[in-house]
N, C-alpha and C. Protein backbone atom coordinates (compact mmCIF):
# COMPACT_ATOMS: atom_id res chain seq x y z
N UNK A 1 0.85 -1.20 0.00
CA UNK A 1 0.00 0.00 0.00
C UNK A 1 0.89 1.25 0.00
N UNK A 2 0.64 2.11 -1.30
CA UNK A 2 1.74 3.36 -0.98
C UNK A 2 1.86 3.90 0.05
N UNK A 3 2.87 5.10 0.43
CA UNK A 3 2.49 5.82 1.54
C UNK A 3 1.45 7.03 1.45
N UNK A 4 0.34 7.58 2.50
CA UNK A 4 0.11 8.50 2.35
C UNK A 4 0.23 9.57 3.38
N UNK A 5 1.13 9.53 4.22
CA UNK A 5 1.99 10.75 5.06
C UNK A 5 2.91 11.41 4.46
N UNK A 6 3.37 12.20 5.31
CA UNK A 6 4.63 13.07 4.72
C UNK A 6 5.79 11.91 5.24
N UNK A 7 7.06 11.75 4.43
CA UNK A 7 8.16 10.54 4.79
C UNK A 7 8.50 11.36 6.24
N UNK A 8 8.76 10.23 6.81
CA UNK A 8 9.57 10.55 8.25
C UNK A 8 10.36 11.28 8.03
N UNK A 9 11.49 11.39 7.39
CA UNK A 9 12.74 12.21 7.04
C UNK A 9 12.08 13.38 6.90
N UNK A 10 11.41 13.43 6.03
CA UNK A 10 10.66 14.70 5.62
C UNK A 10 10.80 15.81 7.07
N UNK A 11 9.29 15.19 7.82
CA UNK A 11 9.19 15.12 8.80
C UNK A 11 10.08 16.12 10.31
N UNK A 12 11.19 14.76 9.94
CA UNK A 12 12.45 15.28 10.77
C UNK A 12 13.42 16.68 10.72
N UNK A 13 13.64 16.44 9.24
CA UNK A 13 14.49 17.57 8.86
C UNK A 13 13.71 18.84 8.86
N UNK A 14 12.34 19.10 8.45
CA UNK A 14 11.83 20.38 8.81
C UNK A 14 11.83 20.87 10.07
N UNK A 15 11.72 19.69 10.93
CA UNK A 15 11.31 20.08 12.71
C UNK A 15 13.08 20.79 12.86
N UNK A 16 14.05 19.94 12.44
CA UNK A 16 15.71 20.49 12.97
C UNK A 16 16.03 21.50 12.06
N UNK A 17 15.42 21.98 10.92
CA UNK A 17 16.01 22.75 10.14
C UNK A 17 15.13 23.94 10.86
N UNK A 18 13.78 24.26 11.19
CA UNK A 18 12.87 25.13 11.64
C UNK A 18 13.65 26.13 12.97
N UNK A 19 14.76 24.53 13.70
CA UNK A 19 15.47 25.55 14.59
C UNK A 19 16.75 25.52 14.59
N UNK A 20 17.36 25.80 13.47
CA UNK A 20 18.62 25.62 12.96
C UNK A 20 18.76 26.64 11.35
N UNK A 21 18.24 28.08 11.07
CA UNK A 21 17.89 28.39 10.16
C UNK A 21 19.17 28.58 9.54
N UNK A 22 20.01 28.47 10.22
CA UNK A 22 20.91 28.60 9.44
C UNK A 22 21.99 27.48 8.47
N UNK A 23 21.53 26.46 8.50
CA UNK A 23 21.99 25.12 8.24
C UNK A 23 21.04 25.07 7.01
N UNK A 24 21.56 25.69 5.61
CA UNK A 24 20.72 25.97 4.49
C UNK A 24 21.33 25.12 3.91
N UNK A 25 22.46 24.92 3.51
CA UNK A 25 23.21 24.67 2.50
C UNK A 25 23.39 22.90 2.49
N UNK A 26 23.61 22.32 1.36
CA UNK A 26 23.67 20.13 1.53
C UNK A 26 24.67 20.23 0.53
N UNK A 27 24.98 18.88 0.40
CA UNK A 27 25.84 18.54 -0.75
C UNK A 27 25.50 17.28 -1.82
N UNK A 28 25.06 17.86 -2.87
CA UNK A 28 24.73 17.02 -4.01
C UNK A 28 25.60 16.33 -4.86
N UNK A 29 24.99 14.86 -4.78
CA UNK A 29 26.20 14.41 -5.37
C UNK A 29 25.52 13.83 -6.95
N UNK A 30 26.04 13.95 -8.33
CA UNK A 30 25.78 13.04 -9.62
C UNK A 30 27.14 12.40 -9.67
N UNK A 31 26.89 11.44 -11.23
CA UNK A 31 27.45 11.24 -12.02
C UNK A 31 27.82 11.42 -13.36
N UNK A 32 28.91 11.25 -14.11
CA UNK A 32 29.22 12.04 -15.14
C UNK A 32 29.05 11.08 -16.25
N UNK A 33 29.11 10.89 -17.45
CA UNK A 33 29.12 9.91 -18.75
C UNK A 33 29.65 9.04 -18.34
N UNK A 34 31.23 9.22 -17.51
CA UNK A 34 32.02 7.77 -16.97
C UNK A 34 31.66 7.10 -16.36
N UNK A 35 30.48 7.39 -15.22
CA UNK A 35 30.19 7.06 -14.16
C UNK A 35 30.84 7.87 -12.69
N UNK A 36 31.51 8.63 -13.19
CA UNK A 36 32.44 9.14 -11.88
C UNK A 36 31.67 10.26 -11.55
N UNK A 37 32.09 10.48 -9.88
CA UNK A 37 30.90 10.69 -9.36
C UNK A 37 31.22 12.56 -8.96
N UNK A 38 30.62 13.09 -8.76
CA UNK A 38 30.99 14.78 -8.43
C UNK A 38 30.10 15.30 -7.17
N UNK A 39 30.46 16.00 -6.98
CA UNK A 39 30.12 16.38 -5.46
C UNK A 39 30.13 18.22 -5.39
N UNK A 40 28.98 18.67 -5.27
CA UNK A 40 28.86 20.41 -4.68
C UNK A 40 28.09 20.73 -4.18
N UNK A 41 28.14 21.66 -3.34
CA UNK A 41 27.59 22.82 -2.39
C UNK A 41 26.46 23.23 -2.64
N UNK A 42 25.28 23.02 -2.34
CA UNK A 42 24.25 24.16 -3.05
C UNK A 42 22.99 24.52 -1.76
N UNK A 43 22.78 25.84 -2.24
CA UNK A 43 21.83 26.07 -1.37
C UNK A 43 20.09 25.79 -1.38
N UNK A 44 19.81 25.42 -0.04
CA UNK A 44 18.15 24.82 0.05
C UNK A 44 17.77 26.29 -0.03
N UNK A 45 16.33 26.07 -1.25
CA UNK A 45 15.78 27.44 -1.06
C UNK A 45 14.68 26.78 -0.86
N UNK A 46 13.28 25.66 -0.66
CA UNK A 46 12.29 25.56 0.00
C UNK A 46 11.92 24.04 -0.45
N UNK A 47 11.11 24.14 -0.06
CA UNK A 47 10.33 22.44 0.15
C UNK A 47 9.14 22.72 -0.54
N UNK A 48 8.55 22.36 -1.58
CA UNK A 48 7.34 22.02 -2.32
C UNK A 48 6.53 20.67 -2.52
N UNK A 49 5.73 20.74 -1.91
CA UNK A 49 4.73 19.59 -1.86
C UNK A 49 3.66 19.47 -2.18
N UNK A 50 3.16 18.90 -3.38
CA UNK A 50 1.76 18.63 -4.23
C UNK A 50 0.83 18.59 -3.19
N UNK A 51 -0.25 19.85 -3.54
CA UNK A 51 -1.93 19.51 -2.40
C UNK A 51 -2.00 18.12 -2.79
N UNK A 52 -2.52 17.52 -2.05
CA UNK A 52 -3.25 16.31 -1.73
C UNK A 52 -1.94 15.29 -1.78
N UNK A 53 -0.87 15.36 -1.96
CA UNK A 53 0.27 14.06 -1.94
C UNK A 53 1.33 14.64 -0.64
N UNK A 54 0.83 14.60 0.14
CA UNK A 54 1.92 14.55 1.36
C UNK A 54 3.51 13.87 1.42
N UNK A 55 2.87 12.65 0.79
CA UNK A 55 4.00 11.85 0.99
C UNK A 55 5.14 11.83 -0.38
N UNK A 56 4.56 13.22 -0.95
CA UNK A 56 5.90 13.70 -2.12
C UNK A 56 6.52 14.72 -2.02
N UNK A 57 7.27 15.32 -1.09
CA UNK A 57 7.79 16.41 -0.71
C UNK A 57 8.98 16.50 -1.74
N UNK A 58 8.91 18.06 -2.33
CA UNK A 58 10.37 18.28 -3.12
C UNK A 58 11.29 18.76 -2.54
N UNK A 59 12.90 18.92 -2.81
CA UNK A 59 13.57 20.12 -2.47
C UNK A 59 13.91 20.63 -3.34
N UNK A 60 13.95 22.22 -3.79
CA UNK A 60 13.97 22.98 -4.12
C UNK A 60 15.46 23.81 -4.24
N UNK A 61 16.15 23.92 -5.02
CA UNK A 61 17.18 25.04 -4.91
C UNK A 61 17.62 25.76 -6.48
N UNK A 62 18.59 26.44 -6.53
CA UNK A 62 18.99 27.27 -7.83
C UNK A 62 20.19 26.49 -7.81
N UNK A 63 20.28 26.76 -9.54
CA UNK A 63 21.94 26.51 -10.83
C UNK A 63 21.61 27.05 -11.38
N UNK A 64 22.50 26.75 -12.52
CA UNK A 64 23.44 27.40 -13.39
C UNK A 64 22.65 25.84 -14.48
N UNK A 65 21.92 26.03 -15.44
CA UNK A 65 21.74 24.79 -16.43
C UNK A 65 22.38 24.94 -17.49
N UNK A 66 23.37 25.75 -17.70
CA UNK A 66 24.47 25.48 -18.47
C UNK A 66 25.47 24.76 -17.47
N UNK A 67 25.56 24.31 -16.17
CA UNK A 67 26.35 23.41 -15.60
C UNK A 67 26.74 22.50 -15.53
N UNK A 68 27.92 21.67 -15.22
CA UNK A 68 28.01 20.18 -15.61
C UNK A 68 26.70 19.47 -14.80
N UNK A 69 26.51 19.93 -13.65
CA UNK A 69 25.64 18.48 -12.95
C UNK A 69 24.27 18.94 -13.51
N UNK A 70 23.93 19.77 -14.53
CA UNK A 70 22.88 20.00 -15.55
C UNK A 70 22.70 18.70 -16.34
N UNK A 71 24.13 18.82 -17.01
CA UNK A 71 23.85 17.55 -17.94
C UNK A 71 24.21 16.31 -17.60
N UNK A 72 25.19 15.91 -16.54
CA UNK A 72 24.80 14.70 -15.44
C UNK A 72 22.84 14.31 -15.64
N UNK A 73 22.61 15.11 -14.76
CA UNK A 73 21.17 14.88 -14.58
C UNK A 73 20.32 14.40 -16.02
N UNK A 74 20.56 15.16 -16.75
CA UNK A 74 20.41 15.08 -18.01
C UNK A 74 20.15 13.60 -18.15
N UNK A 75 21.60 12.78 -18.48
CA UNK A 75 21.79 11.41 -18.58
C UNK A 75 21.47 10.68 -17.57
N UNK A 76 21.66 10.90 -16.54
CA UNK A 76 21.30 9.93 -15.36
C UNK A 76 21.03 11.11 -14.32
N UNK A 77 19.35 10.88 -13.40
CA UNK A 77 18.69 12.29 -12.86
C UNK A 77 18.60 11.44 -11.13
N UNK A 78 19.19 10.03 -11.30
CA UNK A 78 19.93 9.67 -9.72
C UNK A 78 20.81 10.64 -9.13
N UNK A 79 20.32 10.94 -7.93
CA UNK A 79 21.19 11.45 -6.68
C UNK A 79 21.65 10.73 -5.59
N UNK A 80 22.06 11.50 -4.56
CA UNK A 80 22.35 11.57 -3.50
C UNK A 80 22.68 12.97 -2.71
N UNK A 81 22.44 13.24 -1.89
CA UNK A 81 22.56 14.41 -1.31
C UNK A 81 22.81 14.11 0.43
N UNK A 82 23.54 15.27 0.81
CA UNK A 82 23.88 15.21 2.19
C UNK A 82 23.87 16.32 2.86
N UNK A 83 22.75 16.52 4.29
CA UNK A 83 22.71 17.84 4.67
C UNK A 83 23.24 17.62 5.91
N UNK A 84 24.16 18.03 6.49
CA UNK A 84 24.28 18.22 7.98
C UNK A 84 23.85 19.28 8.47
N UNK A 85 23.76 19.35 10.04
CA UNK A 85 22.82 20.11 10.10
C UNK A 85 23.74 20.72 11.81
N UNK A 86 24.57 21.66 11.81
CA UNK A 86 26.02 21.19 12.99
C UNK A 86 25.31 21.69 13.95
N UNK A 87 24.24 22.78 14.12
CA UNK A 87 23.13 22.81 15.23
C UNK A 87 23.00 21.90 16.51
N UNK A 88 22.39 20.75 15.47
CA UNK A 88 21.54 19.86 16.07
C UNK A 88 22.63 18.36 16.30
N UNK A 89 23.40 18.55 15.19
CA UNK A 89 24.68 17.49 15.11
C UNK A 89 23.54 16.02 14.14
N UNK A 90 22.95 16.52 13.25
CA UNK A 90 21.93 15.89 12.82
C UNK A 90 22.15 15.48 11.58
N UNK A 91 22.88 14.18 10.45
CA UNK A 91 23.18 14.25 9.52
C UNK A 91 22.23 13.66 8.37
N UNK A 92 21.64 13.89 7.57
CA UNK A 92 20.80 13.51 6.61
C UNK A 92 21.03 12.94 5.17
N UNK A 93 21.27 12.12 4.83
CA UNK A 93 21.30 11.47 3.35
C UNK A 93 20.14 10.72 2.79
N UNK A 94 19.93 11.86 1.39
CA UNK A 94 18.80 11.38 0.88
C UNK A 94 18.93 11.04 -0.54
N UNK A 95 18.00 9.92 -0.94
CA UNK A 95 18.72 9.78 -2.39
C UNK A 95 17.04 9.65 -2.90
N UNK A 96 17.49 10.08 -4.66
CA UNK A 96 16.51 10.24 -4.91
C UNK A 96 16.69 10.50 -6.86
N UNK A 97 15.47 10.88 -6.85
CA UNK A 97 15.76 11.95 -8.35
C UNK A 97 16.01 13.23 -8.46
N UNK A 98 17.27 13.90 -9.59
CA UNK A 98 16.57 15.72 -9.43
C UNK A 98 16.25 15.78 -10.76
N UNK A 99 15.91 16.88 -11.18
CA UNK A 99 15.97 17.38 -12.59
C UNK A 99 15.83 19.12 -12.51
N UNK A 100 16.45 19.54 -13.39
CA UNK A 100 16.25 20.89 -13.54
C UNK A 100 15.00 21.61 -14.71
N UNK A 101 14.81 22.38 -13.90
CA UNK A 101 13.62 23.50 -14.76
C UNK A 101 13.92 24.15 -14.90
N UNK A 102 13.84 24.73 -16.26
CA UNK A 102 14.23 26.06 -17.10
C UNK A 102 13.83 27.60 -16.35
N UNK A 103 14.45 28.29 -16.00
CA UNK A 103 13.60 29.92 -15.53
C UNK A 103 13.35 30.34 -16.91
N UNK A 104 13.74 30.26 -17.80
CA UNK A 104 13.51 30.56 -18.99
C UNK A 104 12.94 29.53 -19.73
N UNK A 105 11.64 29.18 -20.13
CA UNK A 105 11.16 27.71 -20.88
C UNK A 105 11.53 28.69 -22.68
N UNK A 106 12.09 27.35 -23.28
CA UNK A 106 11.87 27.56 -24.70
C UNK A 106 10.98 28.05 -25.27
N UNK A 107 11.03 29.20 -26.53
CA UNK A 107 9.88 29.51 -27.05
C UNK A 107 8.90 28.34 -27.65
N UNK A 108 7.62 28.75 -27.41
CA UNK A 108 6.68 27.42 -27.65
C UNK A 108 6.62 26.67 -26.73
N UNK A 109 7.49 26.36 -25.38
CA UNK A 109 7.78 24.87 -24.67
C UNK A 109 6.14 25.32 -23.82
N UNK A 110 5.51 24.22 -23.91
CA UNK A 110 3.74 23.69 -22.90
C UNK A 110 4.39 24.49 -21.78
N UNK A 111 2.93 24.77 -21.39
CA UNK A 111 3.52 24.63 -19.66
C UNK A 111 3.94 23.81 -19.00
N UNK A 112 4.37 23.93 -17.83
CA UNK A 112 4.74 23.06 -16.70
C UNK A 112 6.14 22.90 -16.57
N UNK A 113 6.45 21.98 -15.51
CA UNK A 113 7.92 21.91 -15.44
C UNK A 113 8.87 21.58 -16.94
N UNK A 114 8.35 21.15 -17.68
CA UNK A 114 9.60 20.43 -18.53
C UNK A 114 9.64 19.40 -18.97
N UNK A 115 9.27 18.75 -17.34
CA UNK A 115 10.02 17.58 -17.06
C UNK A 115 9.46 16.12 -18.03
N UNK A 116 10.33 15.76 -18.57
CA UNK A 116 9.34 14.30 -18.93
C UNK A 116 8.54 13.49 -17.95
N UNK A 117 7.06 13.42 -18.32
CA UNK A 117 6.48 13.10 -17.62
C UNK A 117 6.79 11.02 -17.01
N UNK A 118 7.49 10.42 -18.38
CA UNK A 118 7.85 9.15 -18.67
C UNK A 118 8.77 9.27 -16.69
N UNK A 119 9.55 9.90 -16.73
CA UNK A 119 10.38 9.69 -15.99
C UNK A 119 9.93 9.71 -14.45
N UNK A 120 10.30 9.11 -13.93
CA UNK A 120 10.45 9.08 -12.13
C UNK A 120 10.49 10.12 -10.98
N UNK A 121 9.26 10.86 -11.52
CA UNK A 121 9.57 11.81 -10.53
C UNK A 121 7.79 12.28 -10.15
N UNK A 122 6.97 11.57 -9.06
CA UNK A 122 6.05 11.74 -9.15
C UNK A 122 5.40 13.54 -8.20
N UNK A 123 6.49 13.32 -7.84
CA UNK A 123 6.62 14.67 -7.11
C UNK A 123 6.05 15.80 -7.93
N UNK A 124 6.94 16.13 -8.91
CA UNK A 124 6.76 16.99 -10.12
C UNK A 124 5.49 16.78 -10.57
N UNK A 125 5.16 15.87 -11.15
CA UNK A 125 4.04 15.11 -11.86
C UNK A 125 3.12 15.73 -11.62
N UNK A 126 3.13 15.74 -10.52
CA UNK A 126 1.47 15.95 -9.80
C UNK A 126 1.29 17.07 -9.62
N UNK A 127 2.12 18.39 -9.57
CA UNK A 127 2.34 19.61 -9.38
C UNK A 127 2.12 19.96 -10.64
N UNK A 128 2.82 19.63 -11.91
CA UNK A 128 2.14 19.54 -13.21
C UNK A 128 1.12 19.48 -13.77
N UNK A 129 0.17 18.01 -13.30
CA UNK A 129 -1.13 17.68 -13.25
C UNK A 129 -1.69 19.03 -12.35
N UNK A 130 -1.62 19.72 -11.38
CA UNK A 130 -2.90 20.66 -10.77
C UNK A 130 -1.99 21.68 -11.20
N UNK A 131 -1.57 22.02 -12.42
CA UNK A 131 -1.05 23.79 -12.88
C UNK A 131 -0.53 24.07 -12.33
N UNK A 132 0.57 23.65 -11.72
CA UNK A 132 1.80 24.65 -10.39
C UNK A 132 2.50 25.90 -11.52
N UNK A 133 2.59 26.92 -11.20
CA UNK A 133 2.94 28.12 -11.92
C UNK A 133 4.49 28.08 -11.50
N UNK A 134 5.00 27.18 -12.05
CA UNK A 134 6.80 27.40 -12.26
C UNK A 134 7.48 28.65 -12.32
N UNK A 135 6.85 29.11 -13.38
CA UNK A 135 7.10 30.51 -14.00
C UNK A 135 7.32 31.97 -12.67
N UNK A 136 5.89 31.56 -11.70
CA UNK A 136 6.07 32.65 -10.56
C UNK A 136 7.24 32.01 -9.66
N UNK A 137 7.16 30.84 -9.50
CA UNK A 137 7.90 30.51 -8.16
C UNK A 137 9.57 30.23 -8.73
N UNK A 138 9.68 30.70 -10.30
CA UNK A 138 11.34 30.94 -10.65
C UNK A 138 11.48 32.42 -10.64
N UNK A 139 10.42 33.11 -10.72
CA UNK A 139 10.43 34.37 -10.27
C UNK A 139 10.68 34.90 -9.16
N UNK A 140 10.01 34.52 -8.12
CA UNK A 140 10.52 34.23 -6.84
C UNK A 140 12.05 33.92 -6.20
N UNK A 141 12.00 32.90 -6.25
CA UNK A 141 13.18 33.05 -6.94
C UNK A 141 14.77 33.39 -6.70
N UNK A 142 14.31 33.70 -8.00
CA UNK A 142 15.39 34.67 -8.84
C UNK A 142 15.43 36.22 -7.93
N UNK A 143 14.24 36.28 -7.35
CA UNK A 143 14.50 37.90 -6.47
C UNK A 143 14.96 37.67 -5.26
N UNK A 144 15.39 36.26 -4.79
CA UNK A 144 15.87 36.34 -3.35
C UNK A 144 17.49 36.31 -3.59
N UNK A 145 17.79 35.87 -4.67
CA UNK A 145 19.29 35.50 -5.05
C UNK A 145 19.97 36.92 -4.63
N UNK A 146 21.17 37.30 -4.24
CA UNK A 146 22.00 38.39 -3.99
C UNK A 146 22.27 38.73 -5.71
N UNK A 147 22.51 40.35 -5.75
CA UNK A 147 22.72 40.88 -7.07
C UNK A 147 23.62 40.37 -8.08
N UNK A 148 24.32 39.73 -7.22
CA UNK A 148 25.85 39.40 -7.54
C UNK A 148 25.80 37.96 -8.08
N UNK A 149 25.23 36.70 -7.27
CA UNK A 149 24.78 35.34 -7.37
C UNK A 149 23.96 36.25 -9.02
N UNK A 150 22.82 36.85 -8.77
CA UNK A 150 22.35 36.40 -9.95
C UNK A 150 22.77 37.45 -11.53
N UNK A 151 23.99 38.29 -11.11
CA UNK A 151 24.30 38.22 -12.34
C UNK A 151 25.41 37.05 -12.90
N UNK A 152 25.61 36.38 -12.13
CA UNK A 152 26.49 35.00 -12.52
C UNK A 152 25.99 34.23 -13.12
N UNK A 153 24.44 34.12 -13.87
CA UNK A 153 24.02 33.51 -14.75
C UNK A 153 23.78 34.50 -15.90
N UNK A 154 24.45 35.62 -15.87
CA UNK A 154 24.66 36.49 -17.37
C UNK A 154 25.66 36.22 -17.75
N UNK A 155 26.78 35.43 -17.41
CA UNK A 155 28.17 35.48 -17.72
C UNK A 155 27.91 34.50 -19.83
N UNK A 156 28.69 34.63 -20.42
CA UNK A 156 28.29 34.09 -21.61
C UNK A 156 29.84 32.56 -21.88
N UNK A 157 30.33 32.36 -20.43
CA UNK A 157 31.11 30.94 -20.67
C UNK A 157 30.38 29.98 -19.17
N UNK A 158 30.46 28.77 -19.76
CA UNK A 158 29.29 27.49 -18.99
C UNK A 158 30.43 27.50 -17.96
N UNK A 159 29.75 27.75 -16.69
CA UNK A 159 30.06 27.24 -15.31
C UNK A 159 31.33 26.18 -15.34
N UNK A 160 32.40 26.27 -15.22
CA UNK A 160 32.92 25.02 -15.06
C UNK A 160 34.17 25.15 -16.19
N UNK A 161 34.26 25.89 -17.02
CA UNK A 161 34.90 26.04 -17.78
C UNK A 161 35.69 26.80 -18.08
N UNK A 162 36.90 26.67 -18.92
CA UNK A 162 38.58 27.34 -19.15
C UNK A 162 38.14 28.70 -19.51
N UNK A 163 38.41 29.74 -19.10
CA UNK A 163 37.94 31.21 -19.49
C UNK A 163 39.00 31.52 -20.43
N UNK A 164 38.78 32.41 -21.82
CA UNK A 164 39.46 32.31 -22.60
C UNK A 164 39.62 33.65 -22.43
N UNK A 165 41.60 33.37 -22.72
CA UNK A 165 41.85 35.01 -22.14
C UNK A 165 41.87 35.34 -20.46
N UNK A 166 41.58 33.93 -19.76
CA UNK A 166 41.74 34.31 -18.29
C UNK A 166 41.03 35.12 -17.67
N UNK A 167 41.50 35.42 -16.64
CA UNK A 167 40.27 36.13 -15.71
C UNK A 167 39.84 37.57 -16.46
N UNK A 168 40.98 38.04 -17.00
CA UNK A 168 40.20 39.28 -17.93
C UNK A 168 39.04 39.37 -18.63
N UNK A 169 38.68 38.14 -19.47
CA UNK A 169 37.09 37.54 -19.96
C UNK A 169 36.27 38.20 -18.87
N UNK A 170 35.89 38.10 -17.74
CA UNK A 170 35.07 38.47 -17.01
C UNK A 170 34.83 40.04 -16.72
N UNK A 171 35.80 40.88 -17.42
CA UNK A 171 35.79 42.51 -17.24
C UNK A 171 34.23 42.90 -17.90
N UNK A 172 33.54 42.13 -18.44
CA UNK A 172 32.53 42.79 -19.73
C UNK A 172 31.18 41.80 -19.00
N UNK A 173 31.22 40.86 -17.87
CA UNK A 173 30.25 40.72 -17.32
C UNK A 173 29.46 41.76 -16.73
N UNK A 174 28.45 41.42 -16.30
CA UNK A 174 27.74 42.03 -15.57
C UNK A 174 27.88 42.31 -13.86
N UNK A 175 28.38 43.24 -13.15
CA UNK A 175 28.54 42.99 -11.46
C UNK A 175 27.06 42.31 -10.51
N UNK A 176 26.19 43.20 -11.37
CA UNK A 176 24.81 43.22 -10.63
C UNK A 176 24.30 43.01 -11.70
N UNK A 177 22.99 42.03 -11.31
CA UNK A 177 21.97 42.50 -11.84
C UNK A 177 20.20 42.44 -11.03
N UNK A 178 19.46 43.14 -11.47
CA UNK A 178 17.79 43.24 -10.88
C UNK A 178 17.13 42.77 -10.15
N UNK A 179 16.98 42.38 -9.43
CA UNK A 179 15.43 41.06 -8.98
C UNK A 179 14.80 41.02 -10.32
N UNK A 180 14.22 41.95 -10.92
CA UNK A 180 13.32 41.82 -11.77
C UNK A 180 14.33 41.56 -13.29
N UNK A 181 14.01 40.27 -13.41
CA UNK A 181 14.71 39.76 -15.14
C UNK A 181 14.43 40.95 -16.15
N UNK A 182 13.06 41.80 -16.03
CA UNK A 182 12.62 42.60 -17.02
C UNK A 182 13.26 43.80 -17.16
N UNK A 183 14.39 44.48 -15.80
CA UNK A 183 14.66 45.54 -15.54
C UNK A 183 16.35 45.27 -15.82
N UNK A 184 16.48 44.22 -16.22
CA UNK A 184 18.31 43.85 -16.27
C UNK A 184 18.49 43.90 -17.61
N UNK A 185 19.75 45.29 -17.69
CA UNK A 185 19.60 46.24 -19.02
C UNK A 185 21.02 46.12 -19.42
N UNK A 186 21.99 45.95 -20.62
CA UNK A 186 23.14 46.50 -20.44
C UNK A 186 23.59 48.14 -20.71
N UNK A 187 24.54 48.67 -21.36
CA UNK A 187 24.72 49.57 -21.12
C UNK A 187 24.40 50.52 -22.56
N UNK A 188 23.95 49.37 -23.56
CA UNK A 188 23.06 50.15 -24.71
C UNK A 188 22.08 49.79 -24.82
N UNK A 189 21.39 49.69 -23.53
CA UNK A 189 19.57 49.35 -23.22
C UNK A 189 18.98 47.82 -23.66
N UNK A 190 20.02 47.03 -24.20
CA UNK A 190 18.98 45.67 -24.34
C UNK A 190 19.17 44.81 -23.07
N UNK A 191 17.99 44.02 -23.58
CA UNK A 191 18.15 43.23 -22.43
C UNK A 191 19.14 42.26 -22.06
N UNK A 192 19.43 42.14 -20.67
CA UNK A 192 20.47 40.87 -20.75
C UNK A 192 19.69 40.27 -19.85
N UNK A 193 19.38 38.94 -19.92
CA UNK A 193 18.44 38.13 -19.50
C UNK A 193 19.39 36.99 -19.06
N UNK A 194 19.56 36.27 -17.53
CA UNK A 194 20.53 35.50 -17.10
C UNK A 194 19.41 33.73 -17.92
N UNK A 195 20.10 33.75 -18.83
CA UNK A 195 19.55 32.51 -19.56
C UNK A 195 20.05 31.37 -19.20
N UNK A 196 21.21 30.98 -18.50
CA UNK A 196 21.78 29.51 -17.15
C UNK A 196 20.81 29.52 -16.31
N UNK A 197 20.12 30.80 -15.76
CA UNK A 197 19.41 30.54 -14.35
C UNK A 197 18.03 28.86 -14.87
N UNK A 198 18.33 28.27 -14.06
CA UNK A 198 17.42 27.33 -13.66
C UNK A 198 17.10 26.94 -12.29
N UNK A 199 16.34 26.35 -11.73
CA UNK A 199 15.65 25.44 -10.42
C UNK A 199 16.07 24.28 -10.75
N UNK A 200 15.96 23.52 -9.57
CA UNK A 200 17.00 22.31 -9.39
C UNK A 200 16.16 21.38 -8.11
N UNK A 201 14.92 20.51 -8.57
CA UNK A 201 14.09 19.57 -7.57
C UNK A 201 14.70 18.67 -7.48
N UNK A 202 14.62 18.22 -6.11
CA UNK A 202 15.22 16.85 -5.55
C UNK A 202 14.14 16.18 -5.11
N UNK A 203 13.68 15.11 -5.39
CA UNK A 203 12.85 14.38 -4.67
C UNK A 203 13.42 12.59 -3.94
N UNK A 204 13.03 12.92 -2.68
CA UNK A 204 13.44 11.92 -1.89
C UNK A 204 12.94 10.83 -2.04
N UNK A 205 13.89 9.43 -1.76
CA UNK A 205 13.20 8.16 -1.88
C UNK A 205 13.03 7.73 -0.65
């Protein structure tokens, strides 16, 4: 019989994280084409959970989908993740699926997450199925990020990669940019629109 509570873990980690606010940050782990495995830092920005499915809680955070563990996921959307929590001395490993959502969907792309529905992630699914507005809650967002975090998805070389010309390449980025995507201008008025920014769901097994 499936479950229909919220998972224990679930559960747990909200009660220690609720008094521990500062214990945001886990560590996600993929794999690459080889199989070899990578490991980074990223920050929890919230927990989303389908009305009526308790027992599918997401986690929620921001990338860069021009990033390598973009296209990890891509090929294989298995995790693992690890939050400690040094508060409480409370350590958490959860494995699961992620996949990333576009802040920017392709012209033409349906609504909803993206996500192939074929795939393993009932979490999403169902948030899909009752119209979850992606669109506001990458908006969202995108306005809590510091000016700085989010002009790092205007940069025009993929996360992870040899800067050509060295650190000088980066003189013609952007320092800051907007909360509002609509108000982030360069310096002969078009838009520069951080087109890497994506969301990044984890759902627990």
């Amino acid at each position: 019989m499936p479950a229909t509570g919220a998972p224990r873990w679930y559960t747990s980690l909200t009660q220690i994280i609720a008094d521990n606010s500062s214990s945001s940050v886990y560590q996600l782990a993929t794999t690459d084409a080889a199989h070899k495995p990578h490991v980074r830092t990223l920050a929890h920005r919230t927990f989303l959970t389908p009305q009526g499915h308790p027992s599918l809680p997401l986690l929620l955070t921001t990338t860069d989908q021009r990033s390598a563990k973009a296209a990890h996921l891509a090929r294989n959307p298995s995790i693992e993740l690890n939050w400690w929590i040094g508060g409480s001395a409370d350590q958490f490993r959860i494995a699961g699926t992620a996949h990333v959502i576009p802040f920017s969907p392709a012209p033409g792309a349906a609504a909803g997450s993206g996500v192939d529905p074929d795939l393993d992630c009932p979490g999403i699914a169902a948030l899909d199925a009752a119209g979850y507005d992606w669109r506001s809650k990458a908006d969202e967002l995108f306005a809590v990020l510091s000016p700085g975090i989010r002009a790092s998805f205007a940069g025009d070389v993929d996360p992870g990669t040899r800067l050509p010309g060295g650190y000088a390449h980066m003189d013609a980025w952007p320092l800051r940019l907007p909360a509002d995507i609509s108000e982030a201008k360069d310096e002969g008025g078009e838009e520069r629109c951080p087109g890497g920014a994506g969301a990044l769901c984890a759902a627990g097994d």
